[in-house]
C-alpha atoms as a PDB file:
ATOM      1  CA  UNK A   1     -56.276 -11.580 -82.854  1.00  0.00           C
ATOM      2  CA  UNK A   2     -59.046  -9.908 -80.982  1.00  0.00           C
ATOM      3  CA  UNK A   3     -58.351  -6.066 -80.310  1.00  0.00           C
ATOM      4  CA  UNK A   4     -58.852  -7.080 -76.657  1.00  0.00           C
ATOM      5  CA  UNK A   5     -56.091  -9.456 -76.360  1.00  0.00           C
ATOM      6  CA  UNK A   6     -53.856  -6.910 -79.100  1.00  0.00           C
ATOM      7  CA  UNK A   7     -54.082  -4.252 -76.013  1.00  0.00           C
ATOM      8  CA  UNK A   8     -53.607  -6.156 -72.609  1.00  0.00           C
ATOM      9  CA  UNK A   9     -50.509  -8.417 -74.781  1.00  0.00           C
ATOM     10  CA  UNK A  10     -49.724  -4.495 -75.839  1.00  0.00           C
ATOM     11  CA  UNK A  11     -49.409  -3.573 -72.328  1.00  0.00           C
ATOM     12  CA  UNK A  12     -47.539  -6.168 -70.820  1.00  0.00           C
ATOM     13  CA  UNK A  13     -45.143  -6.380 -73.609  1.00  0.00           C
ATOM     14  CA  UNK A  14     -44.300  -2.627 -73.638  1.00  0.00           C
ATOM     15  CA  UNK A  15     -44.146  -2.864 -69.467  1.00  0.00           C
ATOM     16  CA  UNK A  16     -41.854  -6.263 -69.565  1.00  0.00           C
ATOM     17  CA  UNK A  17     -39.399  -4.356 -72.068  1.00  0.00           C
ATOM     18  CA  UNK A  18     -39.353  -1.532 -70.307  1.00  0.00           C
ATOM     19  CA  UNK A  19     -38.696  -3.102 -66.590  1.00  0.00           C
ATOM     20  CA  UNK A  20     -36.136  -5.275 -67.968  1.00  0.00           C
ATOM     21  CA  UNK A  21     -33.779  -2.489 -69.159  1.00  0.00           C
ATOM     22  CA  UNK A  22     -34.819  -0.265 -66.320  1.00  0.00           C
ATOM     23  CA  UNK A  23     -33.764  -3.452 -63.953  1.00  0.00           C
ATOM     24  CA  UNK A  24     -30.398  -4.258 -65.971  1.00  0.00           C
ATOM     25  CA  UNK A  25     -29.593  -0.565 -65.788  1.00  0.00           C
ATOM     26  CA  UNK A  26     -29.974  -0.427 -62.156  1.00  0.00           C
ATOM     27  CA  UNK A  27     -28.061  -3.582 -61.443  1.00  0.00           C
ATOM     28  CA  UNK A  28     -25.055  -2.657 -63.713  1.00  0.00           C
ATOM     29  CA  UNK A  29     -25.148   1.360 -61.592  1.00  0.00           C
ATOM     30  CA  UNK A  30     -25.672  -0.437 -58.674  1.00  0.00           C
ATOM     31  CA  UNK A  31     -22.994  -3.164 -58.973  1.00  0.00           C
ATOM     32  CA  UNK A  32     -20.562  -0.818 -60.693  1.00  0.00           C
ATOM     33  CA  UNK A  33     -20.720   2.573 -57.723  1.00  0.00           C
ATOM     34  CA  UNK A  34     -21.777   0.584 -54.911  1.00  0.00           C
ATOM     35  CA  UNK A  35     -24.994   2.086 -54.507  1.00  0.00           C
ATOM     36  CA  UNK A  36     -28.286   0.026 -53.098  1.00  0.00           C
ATOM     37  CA  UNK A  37     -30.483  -1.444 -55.575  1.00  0.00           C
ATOM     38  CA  UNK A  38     -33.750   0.888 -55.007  1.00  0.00           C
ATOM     39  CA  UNK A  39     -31.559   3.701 -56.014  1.00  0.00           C
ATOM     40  CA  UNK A  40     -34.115   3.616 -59.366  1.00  0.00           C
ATOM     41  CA  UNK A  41     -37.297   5.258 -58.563  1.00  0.00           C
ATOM     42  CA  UNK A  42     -38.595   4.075 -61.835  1.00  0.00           C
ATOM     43  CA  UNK A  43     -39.062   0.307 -61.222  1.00  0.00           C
ATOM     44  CA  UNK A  44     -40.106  -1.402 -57.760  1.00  0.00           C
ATOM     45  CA  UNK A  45     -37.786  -4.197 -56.838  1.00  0.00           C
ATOM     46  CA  UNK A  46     -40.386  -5.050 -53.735  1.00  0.00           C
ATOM     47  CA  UNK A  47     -42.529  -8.487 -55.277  1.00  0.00           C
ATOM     48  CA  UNK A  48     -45.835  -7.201 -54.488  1.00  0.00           C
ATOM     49  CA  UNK A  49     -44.502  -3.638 -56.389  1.00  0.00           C
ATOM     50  CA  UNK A  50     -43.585  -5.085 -58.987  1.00  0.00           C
ATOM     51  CA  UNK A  51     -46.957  -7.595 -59.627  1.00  0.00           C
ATOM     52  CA  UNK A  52     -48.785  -3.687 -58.665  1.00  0.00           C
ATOM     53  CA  UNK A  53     -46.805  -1.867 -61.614  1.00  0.00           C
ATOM     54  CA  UNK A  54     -47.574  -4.831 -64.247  1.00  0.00           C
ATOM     55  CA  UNK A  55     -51.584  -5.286 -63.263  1.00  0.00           C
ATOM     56  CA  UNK A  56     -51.703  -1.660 -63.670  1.00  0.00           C
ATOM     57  CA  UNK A  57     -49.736  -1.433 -67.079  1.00  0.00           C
ATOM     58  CA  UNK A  58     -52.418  -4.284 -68.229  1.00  0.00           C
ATOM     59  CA  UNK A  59     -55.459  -2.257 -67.574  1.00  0.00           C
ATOM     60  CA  UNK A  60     -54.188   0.671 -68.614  1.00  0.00           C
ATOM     61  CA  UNK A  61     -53.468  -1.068 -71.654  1.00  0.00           C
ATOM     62  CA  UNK A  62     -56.745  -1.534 -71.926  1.00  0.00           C
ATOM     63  CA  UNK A  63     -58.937   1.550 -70.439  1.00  0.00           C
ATOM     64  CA  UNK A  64     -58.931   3.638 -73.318  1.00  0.00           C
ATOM     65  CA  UNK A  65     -61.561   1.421 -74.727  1.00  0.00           C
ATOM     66  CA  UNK A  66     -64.103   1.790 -71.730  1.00  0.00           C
ATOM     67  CA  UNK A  67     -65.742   4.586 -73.786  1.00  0.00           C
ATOM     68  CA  UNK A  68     -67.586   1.768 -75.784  1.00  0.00           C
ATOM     69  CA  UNK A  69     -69.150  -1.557 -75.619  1.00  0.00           C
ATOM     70  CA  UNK A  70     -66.743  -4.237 -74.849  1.00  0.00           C
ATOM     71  CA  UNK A  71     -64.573  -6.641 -72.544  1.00  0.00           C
ATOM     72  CA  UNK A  72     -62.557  -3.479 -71.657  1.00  0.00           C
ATOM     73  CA  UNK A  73     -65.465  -1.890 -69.902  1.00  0.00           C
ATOM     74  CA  UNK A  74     -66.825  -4.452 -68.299  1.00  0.00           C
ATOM     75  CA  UNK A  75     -63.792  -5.336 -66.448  1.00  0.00           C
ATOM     76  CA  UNK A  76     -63.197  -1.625 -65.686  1.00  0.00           C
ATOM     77  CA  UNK A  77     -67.315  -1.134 -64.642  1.00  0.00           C
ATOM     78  CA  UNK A  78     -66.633  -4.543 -62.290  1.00  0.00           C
ATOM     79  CA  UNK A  79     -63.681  -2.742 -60.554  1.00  0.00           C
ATOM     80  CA  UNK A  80     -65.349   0.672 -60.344  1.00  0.00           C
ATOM     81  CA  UNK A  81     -68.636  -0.968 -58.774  1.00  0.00           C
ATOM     82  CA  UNK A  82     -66.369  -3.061 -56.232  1.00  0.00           C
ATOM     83  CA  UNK A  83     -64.374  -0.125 -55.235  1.00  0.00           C
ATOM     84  CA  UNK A  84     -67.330   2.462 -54.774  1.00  0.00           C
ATOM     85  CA  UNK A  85     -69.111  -0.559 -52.156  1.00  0.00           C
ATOM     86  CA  UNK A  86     -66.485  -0.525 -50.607  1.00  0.00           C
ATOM     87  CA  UNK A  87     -65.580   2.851 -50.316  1.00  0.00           C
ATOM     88  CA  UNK A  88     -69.615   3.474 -49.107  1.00  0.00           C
ATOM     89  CA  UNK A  89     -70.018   0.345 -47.058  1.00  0.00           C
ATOM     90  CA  UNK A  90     -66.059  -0.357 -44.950  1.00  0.00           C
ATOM     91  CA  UNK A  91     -64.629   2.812 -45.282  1.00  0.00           C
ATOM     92  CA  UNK A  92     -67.270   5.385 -44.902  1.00  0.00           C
ATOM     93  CA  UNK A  93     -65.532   7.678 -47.652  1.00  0.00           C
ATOM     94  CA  UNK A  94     -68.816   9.176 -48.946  1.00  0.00           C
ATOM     95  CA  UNK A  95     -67.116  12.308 -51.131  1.00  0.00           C
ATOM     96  CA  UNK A  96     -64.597   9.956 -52.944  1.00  0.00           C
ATOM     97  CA  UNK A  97     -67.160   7.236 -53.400  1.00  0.00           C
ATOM     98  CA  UNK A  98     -69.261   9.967 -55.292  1.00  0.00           C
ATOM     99  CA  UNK A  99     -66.774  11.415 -56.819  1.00  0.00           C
ATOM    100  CA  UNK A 100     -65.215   7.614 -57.961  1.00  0.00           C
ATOM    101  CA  UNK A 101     -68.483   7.339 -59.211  1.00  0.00           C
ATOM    102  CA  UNK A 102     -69.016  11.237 -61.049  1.00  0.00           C
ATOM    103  CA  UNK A 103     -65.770  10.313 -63.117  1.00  0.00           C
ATOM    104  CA  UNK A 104     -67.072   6.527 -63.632  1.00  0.00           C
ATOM    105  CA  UNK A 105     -69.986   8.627 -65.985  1.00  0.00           C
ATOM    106  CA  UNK A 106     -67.868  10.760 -67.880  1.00  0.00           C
ATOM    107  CA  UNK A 107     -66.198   7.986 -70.530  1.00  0.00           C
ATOM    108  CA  UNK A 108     -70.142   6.872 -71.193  1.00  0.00           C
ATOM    109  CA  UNK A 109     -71.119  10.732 -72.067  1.00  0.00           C
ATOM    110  CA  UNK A 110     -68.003  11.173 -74.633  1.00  0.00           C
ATOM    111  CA  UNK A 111     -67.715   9.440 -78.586  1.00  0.00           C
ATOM    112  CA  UNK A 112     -65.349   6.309 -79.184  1.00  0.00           C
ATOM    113  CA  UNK A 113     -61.639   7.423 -79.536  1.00  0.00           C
ATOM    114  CA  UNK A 114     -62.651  11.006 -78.350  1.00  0.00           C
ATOM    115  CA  UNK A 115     -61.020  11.887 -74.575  1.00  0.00           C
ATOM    116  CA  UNK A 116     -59.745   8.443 -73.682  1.00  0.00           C
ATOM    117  CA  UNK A 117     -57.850   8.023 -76.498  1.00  0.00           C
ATOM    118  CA  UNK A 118     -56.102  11.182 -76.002  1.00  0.00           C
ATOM    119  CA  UNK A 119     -52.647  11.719 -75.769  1.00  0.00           C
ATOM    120  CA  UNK A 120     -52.898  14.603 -72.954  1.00  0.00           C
ATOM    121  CA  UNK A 121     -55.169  12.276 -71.266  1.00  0.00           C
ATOM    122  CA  UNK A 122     -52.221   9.445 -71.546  1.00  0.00           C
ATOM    123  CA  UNK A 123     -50.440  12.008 -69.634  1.00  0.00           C
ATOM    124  CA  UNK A 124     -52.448  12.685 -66.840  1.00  0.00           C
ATOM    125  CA  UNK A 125     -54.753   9.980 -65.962  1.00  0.00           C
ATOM    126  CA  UNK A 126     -51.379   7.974 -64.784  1.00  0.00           C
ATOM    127  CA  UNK A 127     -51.409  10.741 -62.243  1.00  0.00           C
ATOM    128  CA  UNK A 128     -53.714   9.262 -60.250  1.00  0.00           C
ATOM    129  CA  UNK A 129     -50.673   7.271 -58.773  1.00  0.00           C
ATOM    130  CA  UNK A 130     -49.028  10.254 -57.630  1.00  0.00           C
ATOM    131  CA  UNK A 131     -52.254  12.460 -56.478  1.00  0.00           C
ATOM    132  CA  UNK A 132     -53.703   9.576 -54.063  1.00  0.00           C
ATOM    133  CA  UNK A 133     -50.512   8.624 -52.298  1.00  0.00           C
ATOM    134  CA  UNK A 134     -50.510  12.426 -51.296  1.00  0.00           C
ATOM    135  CA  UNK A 135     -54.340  12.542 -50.217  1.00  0.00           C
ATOM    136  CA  UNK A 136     -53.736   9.850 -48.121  1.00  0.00           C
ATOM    137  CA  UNK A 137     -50.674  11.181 -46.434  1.00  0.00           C
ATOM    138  CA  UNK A 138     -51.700  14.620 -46.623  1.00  0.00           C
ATOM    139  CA  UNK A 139     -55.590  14.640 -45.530  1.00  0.00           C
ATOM    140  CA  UNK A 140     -55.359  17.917 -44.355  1.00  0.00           C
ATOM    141  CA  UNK A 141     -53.460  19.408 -47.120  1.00  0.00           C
ATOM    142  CA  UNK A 142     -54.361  23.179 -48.484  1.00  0.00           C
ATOM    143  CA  UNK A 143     -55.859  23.886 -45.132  1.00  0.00           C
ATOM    144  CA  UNK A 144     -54.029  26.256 -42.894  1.00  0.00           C
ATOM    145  CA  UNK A 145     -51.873  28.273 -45.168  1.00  0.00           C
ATOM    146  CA  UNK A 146     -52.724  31.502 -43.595  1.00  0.00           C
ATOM    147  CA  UNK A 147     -50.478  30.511 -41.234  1.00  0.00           C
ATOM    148  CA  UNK A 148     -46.831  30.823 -42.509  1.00  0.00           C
ATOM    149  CA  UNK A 149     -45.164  27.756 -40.828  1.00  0.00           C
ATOM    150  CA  UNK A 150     -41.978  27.811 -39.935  1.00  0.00           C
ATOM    151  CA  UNK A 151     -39.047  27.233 -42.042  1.00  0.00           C
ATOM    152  CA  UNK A 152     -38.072  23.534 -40.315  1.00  0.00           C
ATOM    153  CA  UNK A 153     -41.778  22.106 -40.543  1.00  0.00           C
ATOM    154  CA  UNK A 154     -41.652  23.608 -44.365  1.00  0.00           C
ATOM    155  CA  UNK A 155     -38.990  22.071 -44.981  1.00  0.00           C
ATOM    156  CA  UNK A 156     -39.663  18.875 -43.296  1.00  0.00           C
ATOM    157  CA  UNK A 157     -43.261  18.922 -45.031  1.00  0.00           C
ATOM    158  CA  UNK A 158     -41.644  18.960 -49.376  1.00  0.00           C
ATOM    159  CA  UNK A 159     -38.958  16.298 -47.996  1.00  0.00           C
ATOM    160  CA  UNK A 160     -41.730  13.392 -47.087  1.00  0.00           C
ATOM    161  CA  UNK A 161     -43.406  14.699 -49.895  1.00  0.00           C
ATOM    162  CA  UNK A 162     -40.660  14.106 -52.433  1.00  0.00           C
ATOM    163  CA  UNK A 163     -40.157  10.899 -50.903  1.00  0.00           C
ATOM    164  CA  UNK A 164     -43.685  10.303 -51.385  1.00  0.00           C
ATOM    165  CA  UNK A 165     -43.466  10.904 -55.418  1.00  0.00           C
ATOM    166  CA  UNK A 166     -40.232   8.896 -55.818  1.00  0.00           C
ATOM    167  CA  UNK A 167     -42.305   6.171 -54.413  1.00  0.00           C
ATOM    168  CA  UNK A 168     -45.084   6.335 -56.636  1.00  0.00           C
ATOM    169  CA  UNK A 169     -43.344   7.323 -59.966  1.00  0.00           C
ATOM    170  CA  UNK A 170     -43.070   3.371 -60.544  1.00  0.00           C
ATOM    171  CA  UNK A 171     -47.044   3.255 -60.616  1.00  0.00           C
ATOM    172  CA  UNK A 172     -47.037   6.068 -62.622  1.00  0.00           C
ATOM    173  CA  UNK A 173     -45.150   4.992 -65.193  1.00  0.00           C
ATOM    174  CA  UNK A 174     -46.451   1.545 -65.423  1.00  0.00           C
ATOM    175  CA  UNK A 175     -49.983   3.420 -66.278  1.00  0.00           C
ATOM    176  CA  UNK A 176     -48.331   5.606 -69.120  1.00  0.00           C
ATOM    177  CA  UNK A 177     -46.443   2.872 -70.652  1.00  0.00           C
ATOM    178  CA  UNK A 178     -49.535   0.892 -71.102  1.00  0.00           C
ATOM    179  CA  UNK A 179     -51.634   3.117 -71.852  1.00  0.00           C
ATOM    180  CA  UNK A 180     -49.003   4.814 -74.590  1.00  0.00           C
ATOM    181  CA  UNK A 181     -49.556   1.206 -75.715  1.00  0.00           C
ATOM    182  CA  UNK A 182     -52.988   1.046 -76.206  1.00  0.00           C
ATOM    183  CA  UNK A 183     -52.140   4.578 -78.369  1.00  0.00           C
ATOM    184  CA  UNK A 184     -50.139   3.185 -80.486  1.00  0.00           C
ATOM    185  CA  UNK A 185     -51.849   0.095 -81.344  1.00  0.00           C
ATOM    186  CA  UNK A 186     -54.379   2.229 -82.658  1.00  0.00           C
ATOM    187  CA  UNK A 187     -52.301   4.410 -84.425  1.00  0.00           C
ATOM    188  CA  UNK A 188     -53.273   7.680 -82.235  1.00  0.00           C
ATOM    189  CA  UNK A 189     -49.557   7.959 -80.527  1.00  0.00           C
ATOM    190  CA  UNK A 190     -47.737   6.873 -83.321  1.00  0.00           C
ATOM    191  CA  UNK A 191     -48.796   5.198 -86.725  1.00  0.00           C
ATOM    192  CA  UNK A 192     -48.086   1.335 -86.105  1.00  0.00           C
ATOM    193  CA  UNK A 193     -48.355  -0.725 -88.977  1.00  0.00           C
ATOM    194  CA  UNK A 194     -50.687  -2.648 -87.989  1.00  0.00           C
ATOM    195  CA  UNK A 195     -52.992   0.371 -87.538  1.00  0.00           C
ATOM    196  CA  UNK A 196     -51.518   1.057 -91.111  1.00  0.00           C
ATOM    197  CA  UNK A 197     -53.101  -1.794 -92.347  1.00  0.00           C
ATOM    198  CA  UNK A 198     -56.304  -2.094 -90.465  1.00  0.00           C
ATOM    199  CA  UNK A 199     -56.647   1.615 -91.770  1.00  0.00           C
ATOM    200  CA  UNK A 200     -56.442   0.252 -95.212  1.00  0.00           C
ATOM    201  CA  UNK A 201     -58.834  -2.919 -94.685  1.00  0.00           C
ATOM    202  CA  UNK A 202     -61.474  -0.006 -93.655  1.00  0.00           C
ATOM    203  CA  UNK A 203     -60.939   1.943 -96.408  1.00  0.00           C
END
């Protein structure tokens, strides 16, 4: 098997597990105190959600490898390119499109298995999910704070903002799971054996 099929089957497997017992769990809580089934911030239960939080555990299960060569980064290049024209040419979003495009760069300039294939990186990369959601709702957010608003608006403000995290967490976690995947295939998050014994086939 091709590592490029290993990872995306890595990704979706690891992401089907995990939404299965995250669904069970909240249909059993749900059933059991009466409470409405998107009580779980951890899964979507909207269709279009849910196909979101699976596409994104399959290329996440499969980014890590964009610092090289390969199927991986051509997929992930095709994606970039579509989403910087567009960003230029529809939306008129000239500092994201450059910036889309200054973090594009940065997997070329670093070694195989050096940044992308780190585990802080599994950590925070996902948090893309949970930054944009916040730019968008929040455009103007950091400007102003010389002004001490009052304690309603304050308090209005970190309520819609909670909500917006518990409705993102789903994306979020659908990027670390398959990217913890990708990890562990290679035997960076934990040893597999089958990194085991490609290790040993090398050696």
């Amino acid at each position: 098997m091709s590592m490029f099929r290993e990872h995306w089957l890595g990704g979706l497997t690891a992401y089907s597990t995990f939404f299965l017992i995250s669904l069970v769990a909240t249909i059993s809580v749900s059933i059991t105190y009466g409470l409405p089934f998107n009580w779980n911030p951890t899964i979507s239960i909207d269709p279009l959600g849910i196909l979101g939080c699976f596409s994104i555990a399959l290329l996440f299960g499969l980014w890590p490898d964009v610092d090289i060569k390969s199927r991986s980064q051509q997929i992930f290049y095709t994606v970039l390119f579509v989403l910087n024209v567009s960003l230029i040419l529809f939306l008129q979003r000239y500092l994201e499109a450059a910036l889309l495009g200054l973090f594009a760069m940065l997997p070329i300039l670093s070694r195989h298995r050096g940044w992308t294939h780190s585990k802080i990186t599994m950590l925070l990369l996902p948090g893309v999910f949970l930054v944009i959601p916040i730019y968008v709702e929040y455009p103007n957010w950091g400007t102003g704070w010389k002004e001490l608003p009052d304690l309603f608006d304050s308090l209005v403000t970190w309520e819609s903002l909670s909500d917006t995290l518990r409705s993102s967490l789903a994306y979020y976690l659908a990027g670390l799971i398959g990217y913890a995947s990708h990890l562990y295939l290679d035997g960076i998050l934990f040893r597999s054996r089958k990194a085991q014994q490609r290790k040993v086939r090398t050696n």
